[in-house]
Structure formats: C-alpha cells, structure tokens
PDB file of N, CA and C in Angstrom:
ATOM      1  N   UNK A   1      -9.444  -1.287   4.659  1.00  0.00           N
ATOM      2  CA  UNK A   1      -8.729  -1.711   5.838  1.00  0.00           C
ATOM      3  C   UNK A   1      -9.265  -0.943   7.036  1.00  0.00           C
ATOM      4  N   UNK A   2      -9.719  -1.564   7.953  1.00  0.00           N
ATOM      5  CA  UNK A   2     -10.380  -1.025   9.345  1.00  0.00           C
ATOM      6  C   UNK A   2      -9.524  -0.605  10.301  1.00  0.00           C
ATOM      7  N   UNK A   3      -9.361   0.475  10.928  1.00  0.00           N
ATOM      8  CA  UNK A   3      -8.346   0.654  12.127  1.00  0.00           C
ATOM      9  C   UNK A   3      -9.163   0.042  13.298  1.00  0.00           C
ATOM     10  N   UNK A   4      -7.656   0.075  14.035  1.00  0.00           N
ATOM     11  CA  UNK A   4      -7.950  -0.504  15.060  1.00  0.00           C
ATOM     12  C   UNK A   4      -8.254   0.295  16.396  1.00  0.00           C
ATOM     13  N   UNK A   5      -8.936  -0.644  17.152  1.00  0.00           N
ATOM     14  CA  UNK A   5      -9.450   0.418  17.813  1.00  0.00           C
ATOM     15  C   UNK A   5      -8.262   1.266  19.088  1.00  0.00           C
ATOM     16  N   UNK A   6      -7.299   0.672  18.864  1.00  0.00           N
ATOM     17  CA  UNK A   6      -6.395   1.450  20.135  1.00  0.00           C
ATOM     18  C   UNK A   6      -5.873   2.705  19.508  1.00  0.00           C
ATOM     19  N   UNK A   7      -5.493   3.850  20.499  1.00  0.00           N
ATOM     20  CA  UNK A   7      -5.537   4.833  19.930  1.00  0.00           C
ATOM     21  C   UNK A   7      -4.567   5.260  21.059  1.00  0.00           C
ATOM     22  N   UNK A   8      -3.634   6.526  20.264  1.00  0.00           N
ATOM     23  CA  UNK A   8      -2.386   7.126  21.429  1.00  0.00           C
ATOM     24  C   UNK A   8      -2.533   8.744  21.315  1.00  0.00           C
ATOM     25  N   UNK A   9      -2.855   9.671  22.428  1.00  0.00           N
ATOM     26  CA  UNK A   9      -2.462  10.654  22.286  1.00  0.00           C
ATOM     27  C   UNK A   9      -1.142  11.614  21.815  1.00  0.00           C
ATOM     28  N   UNK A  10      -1.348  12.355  21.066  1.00  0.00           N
ATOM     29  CA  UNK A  10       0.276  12.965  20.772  1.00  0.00           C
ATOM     30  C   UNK A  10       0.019  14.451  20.916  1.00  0.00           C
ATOM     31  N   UNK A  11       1.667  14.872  21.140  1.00  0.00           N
ATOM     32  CA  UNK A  11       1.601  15.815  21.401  1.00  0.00           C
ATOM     33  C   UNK A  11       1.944  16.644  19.815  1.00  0.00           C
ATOM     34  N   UNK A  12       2.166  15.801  19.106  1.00  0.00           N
ATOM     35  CA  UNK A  12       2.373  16.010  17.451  1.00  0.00           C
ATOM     36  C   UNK A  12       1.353  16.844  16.697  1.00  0.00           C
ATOM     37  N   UNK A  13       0.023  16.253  16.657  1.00  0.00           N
ATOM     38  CA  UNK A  13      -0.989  16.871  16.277  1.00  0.00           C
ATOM     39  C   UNK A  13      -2.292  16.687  17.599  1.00  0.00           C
ATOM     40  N   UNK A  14      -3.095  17.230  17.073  1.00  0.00           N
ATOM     41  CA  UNK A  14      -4.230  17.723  18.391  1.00  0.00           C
ATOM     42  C   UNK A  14      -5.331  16.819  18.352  1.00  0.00           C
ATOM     43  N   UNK A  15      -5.167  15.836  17.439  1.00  0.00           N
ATOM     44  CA  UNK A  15      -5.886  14.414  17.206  1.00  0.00           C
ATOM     45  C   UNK A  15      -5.357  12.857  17.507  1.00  0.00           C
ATOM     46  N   UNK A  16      -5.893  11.871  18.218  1.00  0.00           N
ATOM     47  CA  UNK A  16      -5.035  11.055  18.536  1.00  0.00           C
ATOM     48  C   UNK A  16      -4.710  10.272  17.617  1.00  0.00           C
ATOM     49  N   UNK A  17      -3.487   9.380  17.652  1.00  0.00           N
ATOM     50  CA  UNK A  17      -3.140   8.927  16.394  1.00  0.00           C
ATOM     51  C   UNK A  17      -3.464   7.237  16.734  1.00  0.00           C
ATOM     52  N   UNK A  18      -3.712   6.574  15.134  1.00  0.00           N
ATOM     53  CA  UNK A  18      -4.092   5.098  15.706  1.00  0.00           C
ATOM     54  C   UNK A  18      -3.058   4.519  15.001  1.00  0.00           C
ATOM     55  N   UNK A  19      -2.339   3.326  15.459  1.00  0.00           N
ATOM     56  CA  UNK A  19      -1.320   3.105  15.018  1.00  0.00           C
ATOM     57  C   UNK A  19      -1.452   1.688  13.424  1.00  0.00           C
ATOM     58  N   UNK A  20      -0.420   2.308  12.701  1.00  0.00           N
ATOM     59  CA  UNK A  20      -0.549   1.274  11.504  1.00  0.00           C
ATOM     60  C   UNK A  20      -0.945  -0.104  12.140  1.00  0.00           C
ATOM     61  N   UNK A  21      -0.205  -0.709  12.973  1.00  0.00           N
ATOM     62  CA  UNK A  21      -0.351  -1.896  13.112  1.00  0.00           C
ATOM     63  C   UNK A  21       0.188  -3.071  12.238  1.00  0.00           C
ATOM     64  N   UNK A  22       0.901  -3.939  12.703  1.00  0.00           N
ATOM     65  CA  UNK A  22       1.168  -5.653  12.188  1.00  0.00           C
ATOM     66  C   UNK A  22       0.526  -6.028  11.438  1.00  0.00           C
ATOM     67  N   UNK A  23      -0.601  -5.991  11.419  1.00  0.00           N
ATOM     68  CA  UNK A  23      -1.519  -6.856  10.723  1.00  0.00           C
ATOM     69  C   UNK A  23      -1.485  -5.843   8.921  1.00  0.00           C
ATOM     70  N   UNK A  24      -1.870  -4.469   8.618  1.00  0.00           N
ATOM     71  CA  UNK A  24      -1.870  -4.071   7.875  1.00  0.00           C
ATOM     72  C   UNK A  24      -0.297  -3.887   7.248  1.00  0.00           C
ATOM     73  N   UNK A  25       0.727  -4.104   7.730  1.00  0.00           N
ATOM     74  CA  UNK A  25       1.896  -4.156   7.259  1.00  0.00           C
ATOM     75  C   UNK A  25       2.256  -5.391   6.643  1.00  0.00           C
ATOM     76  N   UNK A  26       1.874  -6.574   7.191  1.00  0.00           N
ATOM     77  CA  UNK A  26       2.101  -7.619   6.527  1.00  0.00           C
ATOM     78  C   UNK A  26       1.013  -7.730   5.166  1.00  0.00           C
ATOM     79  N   UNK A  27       0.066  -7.613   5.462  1.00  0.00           N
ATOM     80  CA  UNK A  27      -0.853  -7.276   4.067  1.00  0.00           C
ATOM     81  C   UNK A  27      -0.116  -6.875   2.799  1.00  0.00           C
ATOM     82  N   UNK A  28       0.047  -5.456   3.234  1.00  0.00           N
ATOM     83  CA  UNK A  28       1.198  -5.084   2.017  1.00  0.00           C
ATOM     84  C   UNK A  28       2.293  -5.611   2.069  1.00  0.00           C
ATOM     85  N   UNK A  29       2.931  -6.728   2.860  1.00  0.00           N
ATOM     86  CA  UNK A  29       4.420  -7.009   2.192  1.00  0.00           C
ATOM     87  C   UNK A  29       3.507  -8.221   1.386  1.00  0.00           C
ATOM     88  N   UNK A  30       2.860  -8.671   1.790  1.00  0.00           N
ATOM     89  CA  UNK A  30       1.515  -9.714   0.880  1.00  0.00           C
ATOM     90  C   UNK A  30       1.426  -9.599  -0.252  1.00  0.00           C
ATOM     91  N   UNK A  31       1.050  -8.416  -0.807  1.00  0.00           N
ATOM     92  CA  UNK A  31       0.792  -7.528  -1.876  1.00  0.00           C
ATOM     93  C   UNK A  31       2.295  -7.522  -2.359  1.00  0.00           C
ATOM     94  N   UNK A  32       3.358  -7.395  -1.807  1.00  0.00           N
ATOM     95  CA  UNK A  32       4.215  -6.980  -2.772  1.00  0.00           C
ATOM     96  C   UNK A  32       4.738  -8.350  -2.963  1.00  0.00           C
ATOM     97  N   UNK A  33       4.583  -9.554  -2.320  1.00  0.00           N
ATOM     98  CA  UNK A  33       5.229 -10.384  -2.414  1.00  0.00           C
ATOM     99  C   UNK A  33       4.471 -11.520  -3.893  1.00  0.00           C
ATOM    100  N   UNK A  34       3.127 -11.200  -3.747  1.00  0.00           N
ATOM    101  CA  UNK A  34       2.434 -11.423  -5.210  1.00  0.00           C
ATOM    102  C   UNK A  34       2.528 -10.895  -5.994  1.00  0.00           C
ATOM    103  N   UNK A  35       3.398  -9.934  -6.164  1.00  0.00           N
ATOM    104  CA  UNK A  35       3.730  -8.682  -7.739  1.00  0.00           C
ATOM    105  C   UNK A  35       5.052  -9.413  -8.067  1.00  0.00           C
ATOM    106  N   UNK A  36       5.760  -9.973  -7.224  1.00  0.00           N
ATOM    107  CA  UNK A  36       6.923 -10.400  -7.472  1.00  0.00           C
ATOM    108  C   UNK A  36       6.919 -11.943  -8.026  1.00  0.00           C
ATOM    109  N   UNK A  37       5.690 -12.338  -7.671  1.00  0.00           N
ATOM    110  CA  UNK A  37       5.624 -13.589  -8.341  1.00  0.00           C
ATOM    111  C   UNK A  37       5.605 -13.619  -9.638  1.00  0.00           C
ATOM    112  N   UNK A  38       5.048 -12.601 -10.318  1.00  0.00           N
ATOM    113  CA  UNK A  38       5.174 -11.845 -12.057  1.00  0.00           C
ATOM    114  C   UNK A  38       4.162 -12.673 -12.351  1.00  0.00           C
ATOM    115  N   UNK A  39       2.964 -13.332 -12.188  1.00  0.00           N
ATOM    116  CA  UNK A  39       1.882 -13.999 -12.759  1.00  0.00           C
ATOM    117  C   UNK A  39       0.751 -13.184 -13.037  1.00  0.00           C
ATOM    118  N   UNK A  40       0.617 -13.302 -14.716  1.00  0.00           N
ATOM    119  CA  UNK A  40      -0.576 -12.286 -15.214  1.00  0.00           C
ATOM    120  C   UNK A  40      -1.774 -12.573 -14.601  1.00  0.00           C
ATOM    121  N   UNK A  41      -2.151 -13.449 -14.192  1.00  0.00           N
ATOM    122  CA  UNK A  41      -3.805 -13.777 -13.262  1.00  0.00           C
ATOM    123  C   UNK A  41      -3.495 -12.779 -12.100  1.00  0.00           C
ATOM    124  N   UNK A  42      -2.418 -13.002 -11.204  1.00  0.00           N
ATOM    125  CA  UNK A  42      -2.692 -12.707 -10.172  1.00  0.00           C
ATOM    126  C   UNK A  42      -2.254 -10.445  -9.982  1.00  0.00           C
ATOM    127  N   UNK A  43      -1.708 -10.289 -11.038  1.00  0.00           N
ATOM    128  CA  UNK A  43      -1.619  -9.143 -11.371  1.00  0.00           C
ATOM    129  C   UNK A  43      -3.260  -8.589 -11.908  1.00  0.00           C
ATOM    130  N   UNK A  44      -3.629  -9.173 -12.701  1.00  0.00           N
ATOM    131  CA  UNK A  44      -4.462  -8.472 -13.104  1.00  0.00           C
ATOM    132  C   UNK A  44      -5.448  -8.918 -12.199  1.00  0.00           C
ATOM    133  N   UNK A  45      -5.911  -9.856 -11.316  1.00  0.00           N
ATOM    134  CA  UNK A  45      -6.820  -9.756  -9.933  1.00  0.00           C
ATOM    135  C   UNK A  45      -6.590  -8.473  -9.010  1.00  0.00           C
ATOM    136  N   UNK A  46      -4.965  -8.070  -9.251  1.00  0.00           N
ATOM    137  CA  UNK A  46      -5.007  -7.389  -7.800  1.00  0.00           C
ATOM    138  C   UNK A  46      -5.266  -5.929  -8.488  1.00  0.00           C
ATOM    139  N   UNK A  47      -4.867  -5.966 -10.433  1.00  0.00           N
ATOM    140  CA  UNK A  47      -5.626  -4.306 -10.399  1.00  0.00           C
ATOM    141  C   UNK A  47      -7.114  -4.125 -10.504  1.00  0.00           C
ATOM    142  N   UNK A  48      -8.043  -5.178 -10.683  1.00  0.00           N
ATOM    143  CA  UNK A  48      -9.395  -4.896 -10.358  1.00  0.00           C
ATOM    144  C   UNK A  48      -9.744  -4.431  -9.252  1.00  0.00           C
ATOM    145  N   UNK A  49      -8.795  -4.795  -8.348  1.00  0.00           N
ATOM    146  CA  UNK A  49      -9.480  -4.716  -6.740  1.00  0.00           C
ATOM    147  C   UNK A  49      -8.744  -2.628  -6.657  1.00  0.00           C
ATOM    148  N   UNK A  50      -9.162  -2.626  -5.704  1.00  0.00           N
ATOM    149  CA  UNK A  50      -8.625  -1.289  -4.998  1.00  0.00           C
ATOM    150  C   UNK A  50      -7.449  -1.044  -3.838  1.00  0.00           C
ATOM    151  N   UNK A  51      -6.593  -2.070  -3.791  1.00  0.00           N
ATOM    152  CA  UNK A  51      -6.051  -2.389  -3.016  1.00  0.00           C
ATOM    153  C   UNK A  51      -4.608  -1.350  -3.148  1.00  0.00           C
ATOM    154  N   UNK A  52      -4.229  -0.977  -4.524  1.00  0.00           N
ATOM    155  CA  UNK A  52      -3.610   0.163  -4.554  1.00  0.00           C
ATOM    156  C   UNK A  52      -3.641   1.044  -3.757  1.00  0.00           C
ATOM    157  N   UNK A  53      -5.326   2.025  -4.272  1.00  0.00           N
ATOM    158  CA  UNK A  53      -5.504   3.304  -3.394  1.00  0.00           C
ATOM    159  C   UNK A  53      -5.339   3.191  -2.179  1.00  0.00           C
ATOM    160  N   UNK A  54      -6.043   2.298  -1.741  1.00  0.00           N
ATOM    161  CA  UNK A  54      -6.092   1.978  -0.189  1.00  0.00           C
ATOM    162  C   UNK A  54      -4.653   1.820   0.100  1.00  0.00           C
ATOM    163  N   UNK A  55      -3.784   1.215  -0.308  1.00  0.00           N
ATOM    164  CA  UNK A  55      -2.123   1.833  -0.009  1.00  0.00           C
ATOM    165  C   UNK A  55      -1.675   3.045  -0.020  1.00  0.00           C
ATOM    166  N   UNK A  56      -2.165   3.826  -0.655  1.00  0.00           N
ATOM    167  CA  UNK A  56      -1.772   5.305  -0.903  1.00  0.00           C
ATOM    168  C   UNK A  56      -2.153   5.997   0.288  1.00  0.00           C
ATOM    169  N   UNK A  57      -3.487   5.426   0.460  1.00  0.00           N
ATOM    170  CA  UNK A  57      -4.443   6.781   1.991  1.00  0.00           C
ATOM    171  C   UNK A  57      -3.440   6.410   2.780  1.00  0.00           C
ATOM    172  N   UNK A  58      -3.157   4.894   2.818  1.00  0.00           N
ATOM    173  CA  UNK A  58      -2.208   4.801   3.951  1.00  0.00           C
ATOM    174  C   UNK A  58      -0.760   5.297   4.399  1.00  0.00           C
ATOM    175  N   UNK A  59      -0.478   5.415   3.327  1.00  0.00           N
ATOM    176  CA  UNK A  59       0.753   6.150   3.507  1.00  0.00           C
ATOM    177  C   UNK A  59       0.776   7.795   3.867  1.00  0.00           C
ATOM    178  N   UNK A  60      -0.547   8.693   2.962  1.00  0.00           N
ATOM    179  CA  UNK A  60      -0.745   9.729   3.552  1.00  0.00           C
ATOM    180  C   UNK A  60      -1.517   9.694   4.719  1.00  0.00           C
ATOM    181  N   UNK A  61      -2.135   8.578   5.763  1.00  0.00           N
ATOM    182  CA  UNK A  61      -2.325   8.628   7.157  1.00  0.00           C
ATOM    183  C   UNK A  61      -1.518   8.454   7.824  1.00  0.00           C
ATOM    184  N   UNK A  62      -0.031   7.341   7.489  1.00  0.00           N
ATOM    185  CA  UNK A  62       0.997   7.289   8.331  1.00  0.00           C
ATOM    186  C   UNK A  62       2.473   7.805   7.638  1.00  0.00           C
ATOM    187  N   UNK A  63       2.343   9.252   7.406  1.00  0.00           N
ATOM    188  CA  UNK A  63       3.275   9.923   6.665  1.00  0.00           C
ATOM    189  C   UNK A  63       4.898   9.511   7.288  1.00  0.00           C
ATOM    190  N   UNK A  64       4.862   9.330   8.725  1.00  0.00           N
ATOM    191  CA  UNK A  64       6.093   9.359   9.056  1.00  0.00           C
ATOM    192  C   UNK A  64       6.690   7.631   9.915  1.00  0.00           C
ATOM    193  N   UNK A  65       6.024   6.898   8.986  1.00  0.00           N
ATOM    194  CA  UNK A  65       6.330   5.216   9.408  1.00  0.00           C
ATOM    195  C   UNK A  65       6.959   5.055   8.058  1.00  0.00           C
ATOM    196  N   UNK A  66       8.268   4.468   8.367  1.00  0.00           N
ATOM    197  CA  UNK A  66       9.535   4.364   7.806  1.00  0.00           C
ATOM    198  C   UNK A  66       8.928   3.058   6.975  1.00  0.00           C
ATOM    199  N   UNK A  67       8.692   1.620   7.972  1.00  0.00           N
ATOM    200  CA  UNK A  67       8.136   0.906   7.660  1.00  0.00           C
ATOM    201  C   UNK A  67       7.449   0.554   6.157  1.00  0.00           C
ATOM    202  N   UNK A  68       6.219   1.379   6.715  1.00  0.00           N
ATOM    203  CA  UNK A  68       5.563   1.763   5.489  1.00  0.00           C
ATOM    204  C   UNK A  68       6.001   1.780   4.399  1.00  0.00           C
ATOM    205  N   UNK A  69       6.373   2.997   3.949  1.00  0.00           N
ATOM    206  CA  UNK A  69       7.528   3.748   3.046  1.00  0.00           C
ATOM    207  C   UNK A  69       8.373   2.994   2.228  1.00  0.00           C
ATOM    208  N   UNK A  70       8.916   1.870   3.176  1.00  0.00           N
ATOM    209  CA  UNK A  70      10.180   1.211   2.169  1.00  0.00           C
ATOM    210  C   UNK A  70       9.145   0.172   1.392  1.00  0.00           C
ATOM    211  N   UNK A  71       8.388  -0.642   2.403  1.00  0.00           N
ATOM    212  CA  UNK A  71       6.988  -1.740   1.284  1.00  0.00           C
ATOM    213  C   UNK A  71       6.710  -0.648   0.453  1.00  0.00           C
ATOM    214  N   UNK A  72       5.944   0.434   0.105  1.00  0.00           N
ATOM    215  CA  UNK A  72       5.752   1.014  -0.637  1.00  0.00           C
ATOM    216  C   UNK A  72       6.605   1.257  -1.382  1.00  0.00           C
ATOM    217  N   UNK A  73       6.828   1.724  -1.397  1.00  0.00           N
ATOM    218  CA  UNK A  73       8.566   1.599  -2.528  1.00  0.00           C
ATOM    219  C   UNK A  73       9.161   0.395  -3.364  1.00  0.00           C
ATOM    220  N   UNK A  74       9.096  -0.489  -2.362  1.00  0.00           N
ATOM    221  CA  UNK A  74       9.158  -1.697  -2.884  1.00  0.00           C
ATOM    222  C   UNK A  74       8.291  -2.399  -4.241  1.00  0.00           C
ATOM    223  N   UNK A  75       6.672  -2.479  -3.582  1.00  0.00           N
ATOM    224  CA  UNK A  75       5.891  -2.502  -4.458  1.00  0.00           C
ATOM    225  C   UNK A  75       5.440  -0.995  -5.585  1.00  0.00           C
ATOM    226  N   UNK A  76       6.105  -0.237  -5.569  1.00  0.00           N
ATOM    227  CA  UNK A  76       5.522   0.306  -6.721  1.00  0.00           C
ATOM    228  C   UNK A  76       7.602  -0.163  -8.176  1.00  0.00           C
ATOM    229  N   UNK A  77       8.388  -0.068  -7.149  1.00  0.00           N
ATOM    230  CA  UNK A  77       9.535  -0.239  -8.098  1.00  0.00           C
ATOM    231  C   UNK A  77       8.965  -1.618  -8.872  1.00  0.00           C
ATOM    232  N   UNK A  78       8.704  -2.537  -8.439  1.00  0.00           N
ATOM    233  CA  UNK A  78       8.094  -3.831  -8.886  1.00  0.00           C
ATOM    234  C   UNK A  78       7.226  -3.255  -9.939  1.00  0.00           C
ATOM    235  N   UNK A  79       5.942  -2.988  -9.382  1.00  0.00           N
ATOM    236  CA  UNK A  79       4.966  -2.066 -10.411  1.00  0.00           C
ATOM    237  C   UNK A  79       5.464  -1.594 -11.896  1.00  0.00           C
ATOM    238  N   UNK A  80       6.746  -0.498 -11.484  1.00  0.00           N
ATOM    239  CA  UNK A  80       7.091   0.130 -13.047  1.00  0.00           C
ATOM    240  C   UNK A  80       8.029  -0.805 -13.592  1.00  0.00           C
ATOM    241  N   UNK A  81       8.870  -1.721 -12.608  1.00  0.00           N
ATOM    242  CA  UNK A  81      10.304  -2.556 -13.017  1.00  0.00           C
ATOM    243  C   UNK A  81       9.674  -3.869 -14.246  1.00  0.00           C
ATOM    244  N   UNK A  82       8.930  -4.373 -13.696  1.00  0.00           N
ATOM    245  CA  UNK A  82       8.645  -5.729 -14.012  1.00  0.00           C
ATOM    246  C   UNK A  82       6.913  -6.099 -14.759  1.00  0.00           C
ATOM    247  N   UNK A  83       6.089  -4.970 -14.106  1.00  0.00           N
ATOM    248  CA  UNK A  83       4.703  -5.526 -15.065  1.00  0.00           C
ATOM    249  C   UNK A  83       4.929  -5.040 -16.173  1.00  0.00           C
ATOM    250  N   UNK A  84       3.821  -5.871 -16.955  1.00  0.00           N
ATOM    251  CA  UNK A  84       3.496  -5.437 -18.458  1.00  0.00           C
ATOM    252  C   UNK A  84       2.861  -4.269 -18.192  1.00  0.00           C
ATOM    253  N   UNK A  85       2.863  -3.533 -19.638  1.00  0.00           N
ATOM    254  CA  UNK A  85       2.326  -1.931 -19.962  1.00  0.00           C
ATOM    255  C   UNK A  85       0.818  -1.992 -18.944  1.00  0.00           C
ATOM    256  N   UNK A  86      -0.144  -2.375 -19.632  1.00  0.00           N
ATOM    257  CA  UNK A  86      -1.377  -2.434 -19.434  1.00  0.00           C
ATOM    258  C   UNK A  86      -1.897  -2.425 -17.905  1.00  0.00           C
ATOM    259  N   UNK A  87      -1.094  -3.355 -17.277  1.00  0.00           N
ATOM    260  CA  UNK A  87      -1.573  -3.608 -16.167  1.00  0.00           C
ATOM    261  C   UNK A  87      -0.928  -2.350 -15.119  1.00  0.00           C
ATOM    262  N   UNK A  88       0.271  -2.083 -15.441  1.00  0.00           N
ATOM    263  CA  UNK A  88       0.886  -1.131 -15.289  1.00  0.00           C
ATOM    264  C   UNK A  88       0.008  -0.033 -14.660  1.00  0.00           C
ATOM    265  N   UNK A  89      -0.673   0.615 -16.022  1.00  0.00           N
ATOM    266  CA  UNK A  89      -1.107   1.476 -16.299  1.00  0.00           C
ATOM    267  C   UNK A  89      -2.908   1.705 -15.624  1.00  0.00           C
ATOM    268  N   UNK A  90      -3.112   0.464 -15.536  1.00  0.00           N
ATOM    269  CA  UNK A  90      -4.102   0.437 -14.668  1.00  0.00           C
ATOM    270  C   UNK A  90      -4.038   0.916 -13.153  1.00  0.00           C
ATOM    271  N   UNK A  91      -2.646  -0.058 -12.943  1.00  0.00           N
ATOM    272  CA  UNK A  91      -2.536  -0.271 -11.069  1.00  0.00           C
ATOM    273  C   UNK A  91      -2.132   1.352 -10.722  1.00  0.00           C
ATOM    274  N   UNK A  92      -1.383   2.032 -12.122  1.00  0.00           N
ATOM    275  CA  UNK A  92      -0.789   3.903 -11.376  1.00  0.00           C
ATOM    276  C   UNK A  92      -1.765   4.117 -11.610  1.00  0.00           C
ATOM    277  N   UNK A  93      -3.107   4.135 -12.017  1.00  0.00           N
ATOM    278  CA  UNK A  93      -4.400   4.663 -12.306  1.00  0.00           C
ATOM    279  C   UNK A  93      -5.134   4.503 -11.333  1.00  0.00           C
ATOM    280  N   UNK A  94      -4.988   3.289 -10.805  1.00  0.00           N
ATOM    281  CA  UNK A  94      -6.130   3.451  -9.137  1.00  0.00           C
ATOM    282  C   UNK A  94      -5.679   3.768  -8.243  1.00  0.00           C
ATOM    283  N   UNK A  95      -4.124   3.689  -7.911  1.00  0.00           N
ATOM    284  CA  UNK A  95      -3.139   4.333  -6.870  1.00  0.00           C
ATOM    285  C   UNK A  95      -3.392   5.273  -6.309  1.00  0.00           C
ATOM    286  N   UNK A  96      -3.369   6.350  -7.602  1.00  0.00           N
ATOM    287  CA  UNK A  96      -3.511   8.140  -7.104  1.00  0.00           C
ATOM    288  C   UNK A  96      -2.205   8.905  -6.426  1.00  0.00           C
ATOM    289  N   UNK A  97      -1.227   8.114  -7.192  1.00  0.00           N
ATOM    290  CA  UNK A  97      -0.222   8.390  -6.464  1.00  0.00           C
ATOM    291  C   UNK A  97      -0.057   9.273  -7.909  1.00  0.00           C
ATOM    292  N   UNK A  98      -0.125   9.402  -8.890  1.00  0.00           N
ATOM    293  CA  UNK A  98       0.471  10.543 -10.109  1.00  0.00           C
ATOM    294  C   UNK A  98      -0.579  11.895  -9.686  1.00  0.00           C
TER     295      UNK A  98
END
C-alpha cells in the first residue's frame, strides 16, 4: 500500500505524519468483509497474498487511529472465530502479529 503524498507536521513526533487515508481504510473493511463471506477460495486467495502483514505495519504506523483498530479487530476476531484450522494458521503466520 503506497502513501500518499500529503503530509502534516506534528508537534507529536519530530517527523511529519502522513495520514491513513479513505482509500486504505476501506480496503481493509474489504478484507474483512470477504472473511465474512466464509468461502474457502476466497480465504485461501487472501492467505497467499500478504495482505495480512501489510495490515499489521499499518497499524504499527498508525498506532493511535481508532478507526483502524476496531477493522482490525474485527478482521482478526473473524480470523480465530470462524476460519478453518489451516488457513487460520497460515493468515497468524504472515500477520506477525504473535
């Protein structure tokens, strides 16, 4: 996922911050909204891909977007609630969230 190029100074940290953005938020409600469909094709498409990890950096780049946080949450309760073992065990495996 590419940031964008607008960027905000803070007085938070001494680096400017770029903001999550719309576009990458709907992605992941995307993502969680295909885990919920419970279809083994489309589960096991999305643990080949890397689309996990790349959720994870994101959350440790935007530690304090609420936003974020609850999709995440969302899609990993889905994750342990509802997939089978295997796939499971794949998707906490590319995460990097253990």
């Amino acid at each position: 996922m590419q940031h964008p190029k607008e960027e905000f100074a803070s007085s938070y940290e001494s680096r400017t911050i770029i903001p999550l953005g719309s576009l990458r938020l709907k992605i992941i409600e995307f993502v969680h909204l295909m885990l919920k469909l419970n279809k083994t094709s489309i589960i096991e498409a999305l643990a080949d891909t890397d689309i996990f990890s790349q959720i994870s950096d994101l959350v440790e780049t935007y530690p304090w977007n609420n936003f974020l946080q609850l999709k995440v949450i969302a899609i990993y309760e889905e994750v342990l609630d509802t997939i089978d073992d295997k796939s499971r065990n794949i998707i906490l495996k590319k995460s990097n969230i253990g």
